[in-house]
Protein backbone atom coordinates (compact mmCIF):
# COMPACT_ATOMS: atom_id res chain seq x y z
CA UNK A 1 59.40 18.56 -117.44
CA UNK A 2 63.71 19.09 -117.31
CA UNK A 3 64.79 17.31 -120.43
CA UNK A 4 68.86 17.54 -120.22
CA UNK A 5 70.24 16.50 -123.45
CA UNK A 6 73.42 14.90 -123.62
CA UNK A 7 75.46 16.12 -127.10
CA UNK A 8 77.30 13.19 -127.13
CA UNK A 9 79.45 14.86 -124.00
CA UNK A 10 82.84 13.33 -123.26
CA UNK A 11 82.01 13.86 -119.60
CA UNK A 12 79.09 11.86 -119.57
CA UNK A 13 76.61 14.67 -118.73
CA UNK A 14 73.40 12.62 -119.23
CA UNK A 15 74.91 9.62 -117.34
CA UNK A 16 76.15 11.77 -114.20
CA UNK A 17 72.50 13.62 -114.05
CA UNK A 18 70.99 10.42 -113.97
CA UNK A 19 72.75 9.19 -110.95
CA UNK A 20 73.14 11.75 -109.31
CA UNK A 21 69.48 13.22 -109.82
CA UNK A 22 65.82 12.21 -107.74
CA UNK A 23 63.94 14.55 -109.79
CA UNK A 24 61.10 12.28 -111.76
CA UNK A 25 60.59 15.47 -113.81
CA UNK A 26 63.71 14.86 -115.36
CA UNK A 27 64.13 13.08 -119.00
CA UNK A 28 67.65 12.57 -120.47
CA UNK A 29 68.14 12.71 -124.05
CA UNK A 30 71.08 11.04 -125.82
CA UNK A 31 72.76 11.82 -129.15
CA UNK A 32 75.17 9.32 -130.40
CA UNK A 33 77.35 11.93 -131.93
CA UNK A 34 77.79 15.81 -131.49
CA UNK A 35 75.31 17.88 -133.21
CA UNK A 36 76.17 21.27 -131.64
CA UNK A 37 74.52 23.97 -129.49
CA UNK A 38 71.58 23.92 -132.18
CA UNK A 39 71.55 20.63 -132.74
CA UNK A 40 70.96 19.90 -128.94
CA UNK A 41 68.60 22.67 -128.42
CA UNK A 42 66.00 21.40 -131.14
CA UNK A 43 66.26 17.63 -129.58
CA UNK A 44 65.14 19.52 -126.61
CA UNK A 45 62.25 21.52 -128.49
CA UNK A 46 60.72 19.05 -130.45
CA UNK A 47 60.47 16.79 -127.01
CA UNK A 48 59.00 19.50 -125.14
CA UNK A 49 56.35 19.74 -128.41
CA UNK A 50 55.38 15.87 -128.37
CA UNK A 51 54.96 15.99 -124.93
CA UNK A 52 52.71 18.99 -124.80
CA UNK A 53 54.27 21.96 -123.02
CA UNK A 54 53.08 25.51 -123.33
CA UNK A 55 56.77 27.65 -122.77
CA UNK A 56 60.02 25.99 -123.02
CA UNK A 57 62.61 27.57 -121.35
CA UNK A 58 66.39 27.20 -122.38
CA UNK A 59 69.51 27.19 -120.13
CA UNK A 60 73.03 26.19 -120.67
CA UNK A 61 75.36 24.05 -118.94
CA UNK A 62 78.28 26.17 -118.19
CA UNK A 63 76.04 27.44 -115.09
CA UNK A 64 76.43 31.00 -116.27
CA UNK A 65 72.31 31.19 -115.98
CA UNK A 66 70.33 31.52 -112.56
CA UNK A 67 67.47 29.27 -112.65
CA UNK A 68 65.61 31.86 -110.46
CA UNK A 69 65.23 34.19 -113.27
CA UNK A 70 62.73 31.85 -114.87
CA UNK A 71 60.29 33.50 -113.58
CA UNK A 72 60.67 36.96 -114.89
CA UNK A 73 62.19 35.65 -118.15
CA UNK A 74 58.62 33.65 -118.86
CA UNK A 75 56.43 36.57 -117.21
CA UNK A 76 56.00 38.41 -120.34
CA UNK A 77 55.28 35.16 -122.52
CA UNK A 78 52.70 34.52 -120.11
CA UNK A 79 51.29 37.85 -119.79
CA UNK A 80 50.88 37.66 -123.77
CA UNK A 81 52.93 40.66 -124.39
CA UNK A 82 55.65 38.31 -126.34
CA UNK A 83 56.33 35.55 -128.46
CA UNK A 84 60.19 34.99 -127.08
CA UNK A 85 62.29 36.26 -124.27
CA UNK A 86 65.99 36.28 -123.68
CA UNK A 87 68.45 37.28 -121.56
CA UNK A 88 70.58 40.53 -121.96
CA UNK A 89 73.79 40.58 -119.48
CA UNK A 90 74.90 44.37 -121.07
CA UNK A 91 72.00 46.58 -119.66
CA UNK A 92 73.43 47.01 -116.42
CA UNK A 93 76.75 48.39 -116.82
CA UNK A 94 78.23 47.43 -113.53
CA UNK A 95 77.86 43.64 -114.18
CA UNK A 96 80.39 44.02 -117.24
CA UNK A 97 83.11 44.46 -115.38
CA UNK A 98 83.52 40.45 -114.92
CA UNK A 99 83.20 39.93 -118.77
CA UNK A 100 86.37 39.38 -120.48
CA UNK A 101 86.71 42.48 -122.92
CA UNK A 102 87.25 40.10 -125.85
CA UNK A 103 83.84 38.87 -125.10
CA UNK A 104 82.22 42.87 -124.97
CA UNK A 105 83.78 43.55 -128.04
CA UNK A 106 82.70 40.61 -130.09
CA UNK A 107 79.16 40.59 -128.80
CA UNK A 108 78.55 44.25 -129.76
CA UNK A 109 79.52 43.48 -132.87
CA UNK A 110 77.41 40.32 -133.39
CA UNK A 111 74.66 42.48 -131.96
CA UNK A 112 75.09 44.75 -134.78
CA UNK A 113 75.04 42.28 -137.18
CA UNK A 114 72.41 40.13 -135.94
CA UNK A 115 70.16 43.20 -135.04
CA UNK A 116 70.68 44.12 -139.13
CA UNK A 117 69.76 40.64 -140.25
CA UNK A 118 67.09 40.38 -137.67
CA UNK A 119 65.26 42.82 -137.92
CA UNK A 120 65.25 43.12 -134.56
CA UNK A 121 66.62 46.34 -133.60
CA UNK A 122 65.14 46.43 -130.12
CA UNK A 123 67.26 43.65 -128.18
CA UNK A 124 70.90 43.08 -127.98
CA UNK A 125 73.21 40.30 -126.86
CA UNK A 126 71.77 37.36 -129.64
CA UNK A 127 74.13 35.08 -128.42
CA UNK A 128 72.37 35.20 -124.85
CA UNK A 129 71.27 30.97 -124.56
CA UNK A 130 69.02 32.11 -121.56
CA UNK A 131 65.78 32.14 -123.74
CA UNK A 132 62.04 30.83 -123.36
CA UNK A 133 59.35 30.51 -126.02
CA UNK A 134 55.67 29.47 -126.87
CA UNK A 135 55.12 26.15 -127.94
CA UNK A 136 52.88 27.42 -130.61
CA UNK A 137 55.24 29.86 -131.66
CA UNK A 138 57.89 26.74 -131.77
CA UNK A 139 55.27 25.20 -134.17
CA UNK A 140 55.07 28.10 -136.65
CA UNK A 141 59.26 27.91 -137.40
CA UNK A 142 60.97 25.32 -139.51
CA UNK A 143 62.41 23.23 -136.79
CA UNK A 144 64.68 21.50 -139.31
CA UNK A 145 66.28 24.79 -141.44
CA UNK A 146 67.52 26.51 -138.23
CA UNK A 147 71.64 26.29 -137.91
CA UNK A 148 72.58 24.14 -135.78
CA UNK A 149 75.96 25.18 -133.98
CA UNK A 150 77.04 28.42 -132.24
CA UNK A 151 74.54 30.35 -134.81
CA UNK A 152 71.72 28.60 -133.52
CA UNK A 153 70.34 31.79 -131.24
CA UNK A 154 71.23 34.54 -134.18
CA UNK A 155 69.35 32.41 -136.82
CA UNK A 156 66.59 32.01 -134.23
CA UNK A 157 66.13 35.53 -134.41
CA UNK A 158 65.71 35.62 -138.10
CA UNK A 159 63.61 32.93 -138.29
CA UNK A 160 61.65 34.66 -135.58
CA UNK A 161 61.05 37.96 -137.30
CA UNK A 162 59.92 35.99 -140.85
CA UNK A 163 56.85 35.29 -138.82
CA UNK A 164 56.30 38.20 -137.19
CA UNK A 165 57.30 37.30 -134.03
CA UNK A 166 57.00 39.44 -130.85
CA UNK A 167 60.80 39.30 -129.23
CA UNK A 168 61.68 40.69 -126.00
CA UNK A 169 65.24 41.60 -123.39
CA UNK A 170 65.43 40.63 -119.84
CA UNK A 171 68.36 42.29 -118.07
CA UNK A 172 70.55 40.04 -116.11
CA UNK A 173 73.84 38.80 -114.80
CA UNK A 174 76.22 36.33 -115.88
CA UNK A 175 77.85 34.04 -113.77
CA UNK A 176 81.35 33.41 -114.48
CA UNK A 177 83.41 30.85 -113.47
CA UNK A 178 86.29 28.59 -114.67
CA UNK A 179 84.55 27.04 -117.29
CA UNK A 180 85.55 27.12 -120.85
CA UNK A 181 83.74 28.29 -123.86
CA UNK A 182 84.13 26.37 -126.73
CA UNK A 183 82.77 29.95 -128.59
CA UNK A 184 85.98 31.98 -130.13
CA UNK A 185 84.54 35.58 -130.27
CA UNK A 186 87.65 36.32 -133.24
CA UNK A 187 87.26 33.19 -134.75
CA UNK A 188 83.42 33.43 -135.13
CA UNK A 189 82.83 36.72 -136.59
CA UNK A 190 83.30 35.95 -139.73
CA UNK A 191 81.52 33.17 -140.10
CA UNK A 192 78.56 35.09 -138.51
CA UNK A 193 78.71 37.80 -140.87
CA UNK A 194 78.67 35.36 -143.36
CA UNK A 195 75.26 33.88 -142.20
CA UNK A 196 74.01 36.87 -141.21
CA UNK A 197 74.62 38.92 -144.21
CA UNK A 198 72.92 35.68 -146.04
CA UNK A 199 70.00 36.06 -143.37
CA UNK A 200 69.68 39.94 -144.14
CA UNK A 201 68.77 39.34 -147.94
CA UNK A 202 66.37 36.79 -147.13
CA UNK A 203 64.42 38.84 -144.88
CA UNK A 204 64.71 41.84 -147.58
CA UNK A 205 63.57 39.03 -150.25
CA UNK A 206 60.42 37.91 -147.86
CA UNK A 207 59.55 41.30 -145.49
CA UNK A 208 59.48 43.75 -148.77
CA UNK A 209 59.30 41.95 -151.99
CA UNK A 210 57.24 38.52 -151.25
CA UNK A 211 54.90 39.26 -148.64
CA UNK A 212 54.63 43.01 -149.06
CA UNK A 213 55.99 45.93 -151.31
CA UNK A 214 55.68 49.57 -149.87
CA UNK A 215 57.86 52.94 -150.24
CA UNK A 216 60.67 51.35 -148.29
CA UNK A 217 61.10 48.45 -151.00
CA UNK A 218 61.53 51.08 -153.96
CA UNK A 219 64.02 53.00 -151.31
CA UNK A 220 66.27 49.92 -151.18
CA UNK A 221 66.19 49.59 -154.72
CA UNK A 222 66.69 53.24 -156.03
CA UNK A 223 69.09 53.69 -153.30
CA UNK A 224 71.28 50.78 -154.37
CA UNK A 225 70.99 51.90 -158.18
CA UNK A 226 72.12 55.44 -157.40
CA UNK A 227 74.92 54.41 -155.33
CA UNK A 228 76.28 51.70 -157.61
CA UNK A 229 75.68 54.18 -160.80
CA UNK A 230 76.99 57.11 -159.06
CA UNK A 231 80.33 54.90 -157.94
CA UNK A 232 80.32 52.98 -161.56
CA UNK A 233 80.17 56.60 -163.60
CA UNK A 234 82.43 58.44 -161.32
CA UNK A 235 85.16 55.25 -161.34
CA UNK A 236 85.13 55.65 -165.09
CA UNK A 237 85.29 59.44 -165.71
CA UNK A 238 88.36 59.58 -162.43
CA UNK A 239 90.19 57.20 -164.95
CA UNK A 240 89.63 58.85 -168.09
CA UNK A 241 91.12 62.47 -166.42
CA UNK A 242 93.41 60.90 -165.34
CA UNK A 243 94.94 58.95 -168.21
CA UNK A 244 94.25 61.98 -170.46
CA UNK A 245 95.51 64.50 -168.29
CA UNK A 246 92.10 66.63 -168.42
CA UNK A 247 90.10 68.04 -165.17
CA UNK A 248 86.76 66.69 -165.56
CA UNK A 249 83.69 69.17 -165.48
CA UNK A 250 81.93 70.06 -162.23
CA UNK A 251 79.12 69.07 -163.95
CA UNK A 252 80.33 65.54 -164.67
CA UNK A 253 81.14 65.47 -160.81
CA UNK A 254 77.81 66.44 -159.52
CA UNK A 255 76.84 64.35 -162.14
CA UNK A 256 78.76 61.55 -160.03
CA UNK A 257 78.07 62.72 -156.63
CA UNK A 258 74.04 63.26 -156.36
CA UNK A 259 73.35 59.42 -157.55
CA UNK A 260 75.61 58.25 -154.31
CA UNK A 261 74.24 61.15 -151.92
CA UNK A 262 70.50 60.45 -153.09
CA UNK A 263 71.58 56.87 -152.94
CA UNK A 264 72.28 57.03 -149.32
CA UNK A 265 69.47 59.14 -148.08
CA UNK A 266 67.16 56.34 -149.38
CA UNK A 267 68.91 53.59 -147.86
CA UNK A 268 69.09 55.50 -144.46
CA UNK A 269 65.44 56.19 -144.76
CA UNK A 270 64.92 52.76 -145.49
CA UNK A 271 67.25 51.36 -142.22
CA UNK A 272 64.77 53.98 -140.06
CA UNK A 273 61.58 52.46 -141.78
CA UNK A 274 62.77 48.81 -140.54
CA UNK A 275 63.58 50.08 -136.89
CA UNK A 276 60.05 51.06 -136.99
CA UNK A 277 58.87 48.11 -138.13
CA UNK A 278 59.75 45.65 -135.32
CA UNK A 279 57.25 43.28 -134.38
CA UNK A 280 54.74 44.35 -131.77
CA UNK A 281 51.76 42.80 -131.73
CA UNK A 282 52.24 38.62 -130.19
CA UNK A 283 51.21 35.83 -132.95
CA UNK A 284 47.74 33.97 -131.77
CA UNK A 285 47.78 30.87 -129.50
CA UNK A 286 45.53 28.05 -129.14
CA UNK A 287 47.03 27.04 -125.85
CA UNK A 288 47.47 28.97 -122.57
């Protein structure tokens, strides 16, 4: 099945692929008004679900995406060695000489940020819309909670990791061309790190507190104390020298110091027990 869904498009995308279109595989699907990137894509999925497909694969309009990669970019869904697969246009360094630097610079830092509220720290480019998935992975997620504009992909990934989701990279190539994106790199950062900061506590609330609680929970929590006690009792004993004019103790600085260094070894042993943590083994399927 090709189900092209038409976000309300001023251009009359549905209407144009209709007419212009033999394929009987194809299905249009209409929204009366714009419901974003998201908004379209879950249409999409929960079509492909009803009608009883196994992988659904997901490619924008903008043409950026070469439909022969389909192949490789389902292979290792297929094979059962993942849950998810995307596309990654930074592995190969040569092809980023055609992206726009704004675009390099904002995408390594929504990688960052996605990759911290994640979990997963084994894939980059989230924003990457060249993705397939299992229908029975489709079926664990909550359809309905995922965001549905340009953090549709990023929250993906979060929802992906809360059940243990295998994720994997394909290396490829964009395709650029004259069309616009209606995604502002600037404009969008902050809003991401918004969600994804949001996203980062939930998966600390579910991945080490609800579902499990091992060394690396009490690490994030001593860590955090020390820090914020360390930076709270120093804070307090900087202003009392210097209103009264007295040197405080090296004591009373060690004192202040060794919370915030002990602090931060446990949080960085913490960040190296969730790289090592990324989900490897694929959820079970019922269908081939």
């Amino acid at each position: 099945m090709i189900y092209l869904v038409d976000d309300a498009c001023p251009e009359n995308s549905g209407g144009q692929a209709q007419q212009g279109v033999t394929d009987s595989r194809l299905k249009v699907l209409r929204h009366t008004e714009n419901l974003g990137v998201g908004g379209a894509m879950l249409t999409g999925y929960k079509q492909a679900l009803e009608e009883g497909c196994d992988i659904v694969v997901k490619l924008d309009g903008d043409g950026q995406m070469d439909p022969k990669l389909i192949p490789a970019l389902i292979k290792p869904i297929q094979n059962g060695q993942a849950d998810y697969s995307k596309g990654n246009r930074f592995h190969n360094p040569d092809d980023l000489a055609q992206m726009p630097a704004v675009r390099i610079f904002g995408n390594a830092c929504l990688s960052f940020l996605t990759k911290l509220a994640s979990g997963y720290w084994n894939i980059f480019d989230p924003t990457n819309g060249f993705t397939a998935i299992h229908a029975d992975v489709l079926r664990y997620l909550p359809l309905d909670k995922i965001d549905k504009r340009f953090f549709f992909e990023s929250d993906m990934l979060f929802r992906l990791n809360t059940i243990r989701a295998v994720v994997t990279d394909l290396p490829m190539s964009a395709l650029y061309g004259e069309e616009k994106s209606n995604l502002k790199v600037l404009k969008t950062i902050p809003e991401f790190l918004l969600k994804n900061s949001r996203n980062f506590l939930k998966r600390l609330a579910y991945n080490y507190y609800l579902r499990d609680f091992t060394v690396a929970s009490l690490e994030i929590l001593l860590g955090c104390a020390g820090i914020m006690f360390g930076s709270i009792f120093g804070a307090i004993k900087w202003v009392e020298s210097a209103t009264s004019g007295i040197t405080v103790s090296s004591g009373t600085v060690m004192l202040s110091a060794l919370p915030i260094i002990l602090g931060t070894q446990m949080l960085l042993a913490f960040l190296n027990f969730d790289v090592q943590s990324v989900p490897r083994i694929p959820l079970p399927r019922s269908s081939g």
